[in-house]
N, C-alpha and C. Protein backbone atom coordinates (compact mmCIF):
# COMPACT_ATOMS: atom_id res chain seq x y z
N UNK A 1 49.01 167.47 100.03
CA UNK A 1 50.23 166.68 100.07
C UNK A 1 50.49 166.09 98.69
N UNK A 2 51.44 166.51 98.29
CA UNK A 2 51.52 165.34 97.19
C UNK A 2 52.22 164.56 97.25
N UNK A 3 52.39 163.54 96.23
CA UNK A 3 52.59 161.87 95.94
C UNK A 3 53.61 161.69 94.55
N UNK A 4 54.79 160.95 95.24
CA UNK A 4 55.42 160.74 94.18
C UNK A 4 54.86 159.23 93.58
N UNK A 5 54.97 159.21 92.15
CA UNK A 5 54.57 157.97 91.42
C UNK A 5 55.81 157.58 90.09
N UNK A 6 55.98 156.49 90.35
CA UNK A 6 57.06 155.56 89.07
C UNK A 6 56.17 155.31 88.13
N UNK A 7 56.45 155.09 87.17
CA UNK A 7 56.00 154.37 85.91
C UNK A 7 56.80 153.99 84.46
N UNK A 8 56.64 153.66 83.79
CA UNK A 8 57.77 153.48 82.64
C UNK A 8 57.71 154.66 81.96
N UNK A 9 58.91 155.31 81.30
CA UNK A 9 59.00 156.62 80.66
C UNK A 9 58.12 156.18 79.47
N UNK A 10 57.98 157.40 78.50
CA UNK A 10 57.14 157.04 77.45
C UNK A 10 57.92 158.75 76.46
N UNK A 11 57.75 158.44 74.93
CA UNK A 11 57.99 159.29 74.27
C UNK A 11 58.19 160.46 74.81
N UNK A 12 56.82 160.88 75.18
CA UNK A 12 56.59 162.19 75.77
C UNK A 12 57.14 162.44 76.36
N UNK A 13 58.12 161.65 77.17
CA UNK A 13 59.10 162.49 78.34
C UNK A 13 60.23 162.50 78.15
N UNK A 14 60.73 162.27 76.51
CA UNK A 14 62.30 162.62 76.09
C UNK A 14 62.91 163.92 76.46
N UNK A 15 62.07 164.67 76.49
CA UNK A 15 62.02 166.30 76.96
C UNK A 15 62.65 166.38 78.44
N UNK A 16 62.03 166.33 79.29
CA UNK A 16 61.99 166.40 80.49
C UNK A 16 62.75 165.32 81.45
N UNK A 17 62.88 164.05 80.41
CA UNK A 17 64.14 162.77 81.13
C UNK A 17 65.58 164.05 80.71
N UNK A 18 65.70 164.48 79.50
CA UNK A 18 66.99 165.37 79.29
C UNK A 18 67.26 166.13 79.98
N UNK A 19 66.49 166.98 80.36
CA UNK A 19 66.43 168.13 81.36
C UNK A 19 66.84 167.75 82.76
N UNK A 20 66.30 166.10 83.26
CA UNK A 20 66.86 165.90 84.86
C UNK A 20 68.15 165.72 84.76
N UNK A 21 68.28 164.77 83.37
CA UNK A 21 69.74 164.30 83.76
C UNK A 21 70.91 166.05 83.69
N UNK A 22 70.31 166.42 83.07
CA UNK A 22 71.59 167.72 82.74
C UNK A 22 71.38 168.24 83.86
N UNK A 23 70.29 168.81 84.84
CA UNK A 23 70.53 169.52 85.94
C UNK A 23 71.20 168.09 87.28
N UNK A 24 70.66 167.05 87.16
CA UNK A 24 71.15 166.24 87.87
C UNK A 24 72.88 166.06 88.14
N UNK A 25 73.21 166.08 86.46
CA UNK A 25 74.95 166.07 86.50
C UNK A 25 75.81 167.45 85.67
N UNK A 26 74.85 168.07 85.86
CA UNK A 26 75.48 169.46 85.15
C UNK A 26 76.02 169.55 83.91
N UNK A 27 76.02 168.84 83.16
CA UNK A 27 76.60 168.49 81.75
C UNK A 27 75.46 168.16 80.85
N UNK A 28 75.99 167.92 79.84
CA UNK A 28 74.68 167.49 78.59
C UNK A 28 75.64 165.54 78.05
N UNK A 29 76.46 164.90 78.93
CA UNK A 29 76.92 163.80 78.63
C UNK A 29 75.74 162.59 78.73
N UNK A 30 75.16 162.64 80.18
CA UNK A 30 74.49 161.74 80.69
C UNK A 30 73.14 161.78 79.52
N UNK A 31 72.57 163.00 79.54
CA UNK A 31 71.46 163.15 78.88
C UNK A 31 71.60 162.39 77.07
N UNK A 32 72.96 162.85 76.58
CA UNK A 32 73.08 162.53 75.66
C UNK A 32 73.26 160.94 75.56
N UNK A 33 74.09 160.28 76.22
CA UNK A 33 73.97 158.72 76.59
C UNK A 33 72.89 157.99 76.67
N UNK A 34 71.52 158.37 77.10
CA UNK A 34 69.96 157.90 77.48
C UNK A 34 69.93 158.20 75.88
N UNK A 35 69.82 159.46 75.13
CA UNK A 35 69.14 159.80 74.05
C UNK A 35 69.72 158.35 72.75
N UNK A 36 71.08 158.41 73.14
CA UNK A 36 71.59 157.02 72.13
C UNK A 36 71.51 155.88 73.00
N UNK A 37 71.23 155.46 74.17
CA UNK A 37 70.86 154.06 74.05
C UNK A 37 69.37 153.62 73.83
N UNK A 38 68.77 155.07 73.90
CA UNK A 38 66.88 154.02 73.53
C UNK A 38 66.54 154.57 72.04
N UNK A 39 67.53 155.22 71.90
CA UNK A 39 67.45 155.35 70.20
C UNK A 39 68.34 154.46 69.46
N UNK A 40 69.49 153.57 70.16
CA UNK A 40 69.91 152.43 69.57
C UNK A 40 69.25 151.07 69.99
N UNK A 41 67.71 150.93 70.75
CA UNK A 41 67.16 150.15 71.40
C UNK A 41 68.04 149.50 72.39
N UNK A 42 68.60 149.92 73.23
CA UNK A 42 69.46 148.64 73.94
C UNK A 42 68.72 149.30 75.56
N UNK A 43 67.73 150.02 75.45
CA UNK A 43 66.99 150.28 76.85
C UNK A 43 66.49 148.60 77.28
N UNK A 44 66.20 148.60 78.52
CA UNK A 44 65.51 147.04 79.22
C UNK A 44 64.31 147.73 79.65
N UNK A 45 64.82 148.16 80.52
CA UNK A 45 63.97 149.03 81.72
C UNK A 45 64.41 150.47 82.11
N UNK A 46 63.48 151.63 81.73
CA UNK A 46 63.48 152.90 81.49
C UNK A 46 62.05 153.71 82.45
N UNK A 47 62.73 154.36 83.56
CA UNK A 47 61.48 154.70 84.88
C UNK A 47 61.92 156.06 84.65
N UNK A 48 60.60 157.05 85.24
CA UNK A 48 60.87 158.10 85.86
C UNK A 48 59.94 158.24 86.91
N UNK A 49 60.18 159.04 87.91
CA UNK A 49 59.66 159.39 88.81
C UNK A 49 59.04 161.03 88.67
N UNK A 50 57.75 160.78 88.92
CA UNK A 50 57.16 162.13 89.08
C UNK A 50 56.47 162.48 90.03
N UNK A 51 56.36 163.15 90.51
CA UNK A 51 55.85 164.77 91.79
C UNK A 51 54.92 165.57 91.17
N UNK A 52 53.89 165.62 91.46
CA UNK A 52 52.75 166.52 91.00
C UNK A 52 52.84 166.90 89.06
N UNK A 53 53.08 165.94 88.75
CA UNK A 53 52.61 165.54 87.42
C UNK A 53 54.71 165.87 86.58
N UNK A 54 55.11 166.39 87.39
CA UNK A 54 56.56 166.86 86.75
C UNK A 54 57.96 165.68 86.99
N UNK A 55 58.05 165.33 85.71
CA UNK A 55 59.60 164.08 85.89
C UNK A 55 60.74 165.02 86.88
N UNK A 56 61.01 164.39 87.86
CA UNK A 56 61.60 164.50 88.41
C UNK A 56 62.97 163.46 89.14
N UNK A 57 63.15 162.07 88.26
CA UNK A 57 63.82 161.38 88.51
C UNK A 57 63.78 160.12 87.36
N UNK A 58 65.00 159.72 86.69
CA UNK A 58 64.76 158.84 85.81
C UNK A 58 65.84 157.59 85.50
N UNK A 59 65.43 156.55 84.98
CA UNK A 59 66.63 155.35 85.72
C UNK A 59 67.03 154.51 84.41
N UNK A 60 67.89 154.25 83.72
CA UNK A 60 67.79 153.14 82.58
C UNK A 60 69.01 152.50 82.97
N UNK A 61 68.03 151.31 82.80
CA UNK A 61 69.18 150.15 82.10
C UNK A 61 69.07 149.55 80.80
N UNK A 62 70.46 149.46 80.33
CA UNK A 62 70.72 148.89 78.84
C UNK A 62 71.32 147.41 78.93
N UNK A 63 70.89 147.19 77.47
CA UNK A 63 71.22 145.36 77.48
C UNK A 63 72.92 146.05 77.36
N UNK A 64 73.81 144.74 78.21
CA UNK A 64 74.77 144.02 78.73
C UNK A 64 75.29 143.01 78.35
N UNK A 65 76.68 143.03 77.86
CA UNK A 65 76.89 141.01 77.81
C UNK A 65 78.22 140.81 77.82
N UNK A 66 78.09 139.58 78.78
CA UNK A 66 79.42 139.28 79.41
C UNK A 66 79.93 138.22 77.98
N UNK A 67 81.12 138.23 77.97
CA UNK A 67 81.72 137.19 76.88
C UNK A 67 82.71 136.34 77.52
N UNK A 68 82.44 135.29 77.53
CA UNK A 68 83.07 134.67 78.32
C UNK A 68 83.63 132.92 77.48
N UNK A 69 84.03 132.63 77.54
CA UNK A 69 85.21 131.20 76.41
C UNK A 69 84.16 131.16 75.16
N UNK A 70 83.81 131.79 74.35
CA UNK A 70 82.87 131.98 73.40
C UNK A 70 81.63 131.80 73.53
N UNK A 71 80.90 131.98 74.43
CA UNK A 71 79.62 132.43 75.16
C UNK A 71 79.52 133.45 75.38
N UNK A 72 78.03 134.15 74.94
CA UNK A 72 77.79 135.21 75.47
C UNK A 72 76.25 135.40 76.25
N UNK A 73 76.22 135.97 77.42
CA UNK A 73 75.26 135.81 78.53
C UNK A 73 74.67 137.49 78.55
N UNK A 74 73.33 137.25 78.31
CA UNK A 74 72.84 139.02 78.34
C UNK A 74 72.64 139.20 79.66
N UNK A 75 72.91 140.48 80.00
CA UNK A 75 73.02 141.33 81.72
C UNK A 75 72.35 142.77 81.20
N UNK A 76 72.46 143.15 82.13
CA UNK A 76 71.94 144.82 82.05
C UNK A 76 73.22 145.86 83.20
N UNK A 77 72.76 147.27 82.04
CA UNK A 77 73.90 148.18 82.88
C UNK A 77 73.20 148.88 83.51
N UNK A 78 72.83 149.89 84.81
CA UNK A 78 72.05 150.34 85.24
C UNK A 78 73.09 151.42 85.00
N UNK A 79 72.92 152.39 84.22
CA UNK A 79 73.32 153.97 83.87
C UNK A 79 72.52 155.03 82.71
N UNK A 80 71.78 156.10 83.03
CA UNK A 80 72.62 156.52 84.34
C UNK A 80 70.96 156.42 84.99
N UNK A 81 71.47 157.12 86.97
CA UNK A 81 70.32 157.05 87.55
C UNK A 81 70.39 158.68 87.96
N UNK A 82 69.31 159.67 87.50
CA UNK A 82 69.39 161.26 87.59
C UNK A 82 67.99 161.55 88.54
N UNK A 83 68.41 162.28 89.43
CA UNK A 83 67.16 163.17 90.12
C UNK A 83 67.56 164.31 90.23
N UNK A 84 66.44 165.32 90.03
CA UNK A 84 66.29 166.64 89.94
C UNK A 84 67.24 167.30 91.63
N UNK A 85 68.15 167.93 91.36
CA UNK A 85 68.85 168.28 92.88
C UNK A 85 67.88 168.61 93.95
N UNK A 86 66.85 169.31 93.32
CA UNK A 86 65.75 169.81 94.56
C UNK A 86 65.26 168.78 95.46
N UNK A 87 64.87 167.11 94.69
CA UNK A 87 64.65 166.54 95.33
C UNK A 87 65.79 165.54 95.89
N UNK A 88 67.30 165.71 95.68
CA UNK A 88 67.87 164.74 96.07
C UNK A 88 67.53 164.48 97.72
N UNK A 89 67.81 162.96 98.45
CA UNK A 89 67.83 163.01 100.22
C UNK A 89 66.40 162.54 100.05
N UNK A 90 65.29 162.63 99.00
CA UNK A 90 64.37 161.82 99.34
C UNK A 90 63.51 160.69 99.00
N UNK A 91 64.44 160.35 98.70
CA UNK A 91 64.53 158.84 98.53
C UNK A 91 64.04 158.10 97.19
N UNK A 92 63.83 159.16 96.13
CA UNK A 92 63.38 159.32 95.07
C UNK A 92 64.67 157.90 94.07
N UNK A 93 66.03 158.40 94.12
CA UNK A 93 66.91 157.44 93.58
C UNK A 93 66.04 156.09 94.10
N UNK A 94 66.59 155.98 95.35
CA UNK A 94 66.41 154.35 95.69
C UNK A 94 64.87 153.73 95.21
N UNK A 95 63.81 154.30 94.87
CA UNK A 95 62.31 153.93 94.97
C UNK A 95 62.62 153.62 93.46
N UNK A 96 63.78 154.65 92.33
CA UNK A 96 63.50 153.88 91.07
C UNK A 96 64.28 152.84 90.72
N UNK A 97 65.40 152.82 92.08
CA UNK A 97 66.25 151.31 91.89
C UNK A 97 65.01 150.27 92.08
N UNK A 98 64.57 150.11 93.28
CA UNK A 98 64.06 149.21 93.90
C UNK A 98 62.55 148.52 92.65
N UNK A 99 62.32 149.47 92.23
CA UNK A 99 61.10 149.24 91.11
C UNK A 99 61.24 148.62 89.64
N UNK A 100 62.89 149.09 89.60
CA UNK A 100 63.61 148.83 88.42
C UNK A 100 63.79 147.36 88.63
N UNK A 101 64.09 147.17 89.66
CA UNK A 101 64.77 145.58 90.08
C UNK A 101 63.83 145.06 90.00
N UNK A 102 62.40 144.91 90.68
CA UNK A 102 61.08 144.28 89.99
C UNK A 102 60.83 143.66 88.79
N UNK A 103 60.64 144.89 88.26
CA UNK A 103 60.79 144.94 87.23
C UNK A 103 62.24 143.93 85.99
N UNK A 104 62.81 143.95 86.40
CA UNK A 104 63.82 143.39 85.91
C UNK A 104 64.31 141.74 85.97
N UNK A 105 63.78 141.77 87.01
CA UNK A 105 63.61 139.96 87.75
C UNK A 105 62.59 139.55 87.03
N UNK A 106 61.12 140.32 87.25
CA UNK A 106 60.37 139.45 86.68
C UNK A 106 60.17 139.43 85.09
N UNK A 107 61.48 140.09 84.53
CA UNK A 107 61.26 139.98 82.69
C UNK A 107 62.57 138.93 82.58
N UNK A 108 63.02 138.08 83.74
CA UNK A 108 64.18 137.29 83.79
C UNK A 108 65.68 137.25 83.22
N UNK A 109 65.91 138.92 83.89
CA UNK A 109 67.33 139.07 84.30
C UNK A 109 67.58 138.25 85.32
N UNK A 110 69.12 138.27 84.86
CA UNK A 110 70.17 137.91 86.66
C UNK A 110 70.93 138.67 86.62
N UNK A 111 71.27 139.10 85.83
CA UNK A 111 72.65 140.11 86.58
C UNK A 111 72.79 142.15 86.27
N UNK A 112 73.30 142.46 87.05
CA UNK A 112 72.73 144.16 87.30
C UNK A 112 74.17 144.16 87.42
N UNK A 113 75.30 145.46 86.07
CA UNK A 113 76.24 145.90 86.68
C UNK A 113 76.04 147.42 86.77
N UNK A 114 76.66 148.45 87.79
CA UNK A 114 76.70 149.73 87.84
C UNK A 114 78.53 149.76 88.35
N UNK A 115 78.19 151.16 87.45
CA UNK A 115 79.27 151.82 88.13
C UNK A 115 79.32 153.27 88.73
N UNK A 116 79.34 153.07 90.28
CA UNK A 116 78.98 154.47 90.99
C UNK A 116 79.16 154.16 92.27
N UNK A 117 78.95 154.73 92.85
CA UNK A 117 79.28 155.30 94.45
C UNK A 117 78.92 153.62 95.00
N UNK A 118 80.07 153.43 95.18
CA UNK A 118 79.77 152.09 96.22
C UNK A 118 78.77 152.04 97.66
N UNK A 119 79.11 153.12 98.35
CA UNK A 119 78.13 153.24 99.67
C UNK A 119 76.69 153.28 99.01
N UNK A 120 76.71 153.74 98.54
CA UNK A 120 75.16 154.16 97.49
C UNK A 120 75.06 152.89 97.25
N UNK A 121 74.66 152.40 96.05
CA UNK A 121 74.32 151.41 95.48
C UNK A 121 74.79 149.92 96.07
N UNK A 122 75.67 150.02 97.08
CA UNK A 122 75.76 148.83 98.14
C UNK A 122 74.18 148.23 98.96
N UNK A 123 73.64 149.43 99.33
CA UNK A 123 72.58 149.47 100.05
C UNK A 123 71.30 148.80 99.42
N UNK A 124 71.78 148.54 97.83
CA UNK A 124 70.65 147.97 97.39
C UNK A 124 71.22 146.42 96.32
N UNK A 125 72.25 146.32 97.27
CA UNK A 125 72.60 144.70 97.10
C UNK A 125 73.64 144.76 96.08
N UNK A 126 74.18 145.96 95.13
CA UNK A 126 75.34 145.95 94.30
C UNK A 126 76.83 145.52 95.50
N UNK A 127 77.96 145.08 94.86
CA UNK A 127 78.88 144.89 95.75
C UNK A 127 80.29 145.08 94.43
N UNK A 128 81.62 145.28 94.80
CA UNK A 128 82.51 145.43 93.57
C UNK A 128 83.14 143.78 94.07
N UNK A 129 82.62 142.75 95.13
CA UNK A 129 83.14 141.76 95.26
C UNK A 129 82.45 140.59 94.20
N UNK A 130 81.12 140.97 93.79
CA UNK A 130 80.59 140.24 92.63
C UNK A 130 81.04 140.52 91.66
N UNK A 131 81.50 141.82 91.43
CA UNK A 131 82.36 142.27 89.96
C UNK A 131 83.74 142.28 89.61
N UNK A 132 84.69 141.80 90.70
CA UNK A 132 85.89 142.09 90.28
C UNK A 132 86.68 141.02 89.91
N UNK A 133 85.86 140.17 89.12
CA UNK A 133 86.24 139.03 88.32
C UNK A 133 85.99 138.87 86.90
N UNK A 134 85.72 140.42 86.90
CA UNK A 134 85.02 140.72 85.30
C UNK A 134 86.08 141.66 84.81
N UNK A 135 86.52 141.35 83.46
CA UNK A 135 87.16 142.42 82.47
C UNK A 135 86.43 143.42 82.26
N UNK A 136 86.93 143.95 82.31
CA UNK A 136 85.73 145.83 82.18
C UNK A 136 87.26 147.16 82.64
N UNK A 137 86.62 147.66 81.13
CA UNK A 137 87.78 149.01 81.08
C UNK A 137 87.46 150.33 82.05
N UNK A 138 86.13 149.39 83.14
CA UNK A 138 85.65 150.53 83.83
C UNK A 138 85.81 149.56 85.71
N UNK A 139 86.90 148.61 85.38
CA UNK A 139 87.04 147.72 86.49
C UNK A 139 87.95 148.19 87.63
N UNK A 140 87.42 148.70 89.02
CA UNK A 140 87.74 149.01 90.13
C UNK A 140 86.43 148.94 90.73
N UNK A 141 87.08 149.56 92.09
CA UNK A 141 85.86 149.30 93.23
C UNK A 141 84.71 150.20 93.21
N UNK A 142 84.57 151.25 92.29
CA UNK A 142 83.26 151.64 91.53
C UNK A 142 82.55 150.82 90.50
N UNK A 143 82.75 149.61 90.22
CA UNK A 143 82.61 148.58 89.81
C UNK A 143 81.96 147.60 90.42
N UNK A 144 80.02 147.20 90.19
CA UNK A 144 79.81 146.62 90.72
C UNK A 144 78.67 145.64 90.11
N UNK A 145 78.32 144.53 90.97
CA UNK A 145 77.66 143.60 90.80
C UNK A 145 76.51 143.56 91.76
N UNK A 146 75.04 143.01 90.84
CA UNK A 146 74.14 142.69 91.63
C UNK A 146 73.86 141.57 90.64
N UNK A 147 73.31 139.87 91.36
CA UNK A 147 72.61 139.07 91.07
C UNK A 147 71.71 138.19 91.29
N UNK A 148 70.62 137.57 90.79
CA UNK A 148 69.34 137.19 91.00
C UNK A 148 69.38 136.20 90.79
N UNK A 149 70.41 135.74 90.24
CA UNK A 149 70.42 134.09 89.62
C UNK A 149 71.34 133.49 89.61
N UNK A 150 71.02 132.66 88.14
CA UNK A 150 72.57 131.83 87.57
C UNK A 150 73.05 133.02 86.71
N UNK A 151 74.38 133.61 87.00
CA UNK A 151 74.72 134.81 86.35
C UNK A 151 76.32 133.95 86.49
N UNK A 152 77.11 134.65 85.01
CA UNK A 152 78.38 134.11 84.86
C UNK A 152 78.97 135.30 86.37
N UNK A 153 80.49 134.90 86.86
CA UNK A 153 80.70 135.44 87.87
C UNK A 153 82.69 136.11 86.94
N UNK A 154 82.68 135.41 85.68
CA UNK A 154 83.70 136.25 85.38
C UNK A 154 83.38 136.37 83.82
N UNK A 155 84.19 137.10 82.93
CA UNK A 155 84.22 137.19 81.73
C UNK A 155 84.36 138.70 81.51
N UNK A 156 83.85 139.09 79.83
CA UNK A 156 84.35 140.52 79.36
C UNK A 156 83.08 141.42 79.34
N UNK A 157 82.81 142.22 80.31
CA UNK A 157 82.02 142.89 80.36
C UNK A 157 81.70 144.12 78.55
N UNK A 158 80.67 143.83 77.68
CA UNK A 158 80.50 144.58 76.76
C UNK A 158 78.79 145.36 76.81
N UNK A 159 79.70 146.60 77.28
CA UNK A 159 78.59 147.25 76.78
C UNK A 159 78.04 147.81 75.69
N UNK A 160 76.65 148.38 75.41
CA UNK A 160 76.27 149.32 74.61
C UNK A 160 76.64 150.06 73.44
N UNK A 161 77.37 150.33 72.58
CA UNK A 161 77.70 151.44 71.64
C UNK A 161 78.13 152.39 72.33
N UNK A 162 76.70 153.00 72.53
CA UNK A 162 76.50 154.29 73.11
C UNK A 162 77.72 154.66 74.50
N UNK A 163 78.23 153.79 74.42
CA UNK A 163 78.91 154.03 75.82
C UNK A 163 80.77 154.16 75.55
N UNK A 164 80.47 153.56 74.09
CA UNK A 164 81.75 153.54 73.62
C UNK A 164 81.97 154.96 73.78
N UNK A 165 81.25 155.26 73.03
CA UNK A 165 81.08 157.13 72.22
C UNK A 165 80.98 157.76 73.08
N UNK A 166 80.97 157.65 74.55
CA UNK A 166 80.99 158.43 75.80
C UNK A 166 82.30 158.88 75.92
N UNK A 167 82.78 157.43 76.12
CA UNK A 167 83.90 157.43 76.77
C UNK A 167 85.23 157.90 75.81
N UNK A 168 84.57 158.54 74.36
CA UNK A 168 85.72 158.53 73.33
C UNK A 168 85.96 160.36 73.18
């Protein structure tokens, strides 16, 4: 039988984090997005999941910050989250949310935004009713909020660089 196991990515698996995300979303965008945000350091928390020694699922979040009457409050973006299609349905996504969030609380975050499948990521406490008080050029009901704390509840969502250059 084997055993899936999380752990934090490491060098060695720049290879093989590229490879899920491109078969995960069929493109070379996502993959390329991971490669510039932990090569512009703005990774927090960076998991993969492996199956008999092979990455098969991988999760980052990048530093975040809301701007709000000339304050700025650091958050994290949870994008992207890729599993290998073979294993999608088993439960591989949610085990690197749920580990990520651990993880993330106890390095004292509060606030988690994604943007993706609402039914999905509802299930693990995101909602677009925590987020839709935030400026964000990515603001609708794929638009969402998770928080742990004292987290601002409106302002200008700024992400990453790397995300500029996605979307350009």
């Amino acid at each position: 039988m084997s055993m899936m196991s999380i752990r934090g990515a490491t060098p060695r698996d720049r290879e093989a984090i590229r490879l899920v995300e491109e078969h995960a979303f069929g493109q070379q965008a996502e993959a390329g997005l991971v490669d510039a945000l932990v090569t512009g350091g703005d990774a927090v928390v960076e998991l993969v999941a492996e199956e008999d020694g092979q990455v098969v699922g991988h999760i980052l979040f990048s530093r975040l910050f809301v701007q709000n009457g000339g304050k700025q409050f650091a958050a994290v973006a949870l994008a992207p989250l890729a599993v290998e299609p073979s294993f999608h349905g088993s439960g591989i996504g949610g085990a690197l949310i749920r580990e990520a969030h651990i993880r993330l609380k106890d390095a004292g975050e509060t606030l988690a935004v994604v943007l993706g499948d609402p039914a999905y990521y509802g299930r693990f406490g995101y909602s677009h009713a925590r987020a839709e008080n935030f400026e964000s050029e990515y603001q609708g009901d794929a638009l969402q909020a998770l928080a742990w704390g004292d987290a601002p509840e409106k302002g200008k969502l700024v992400y990453a660089q790397a995300f500029t250059a996605l979307a350009a």
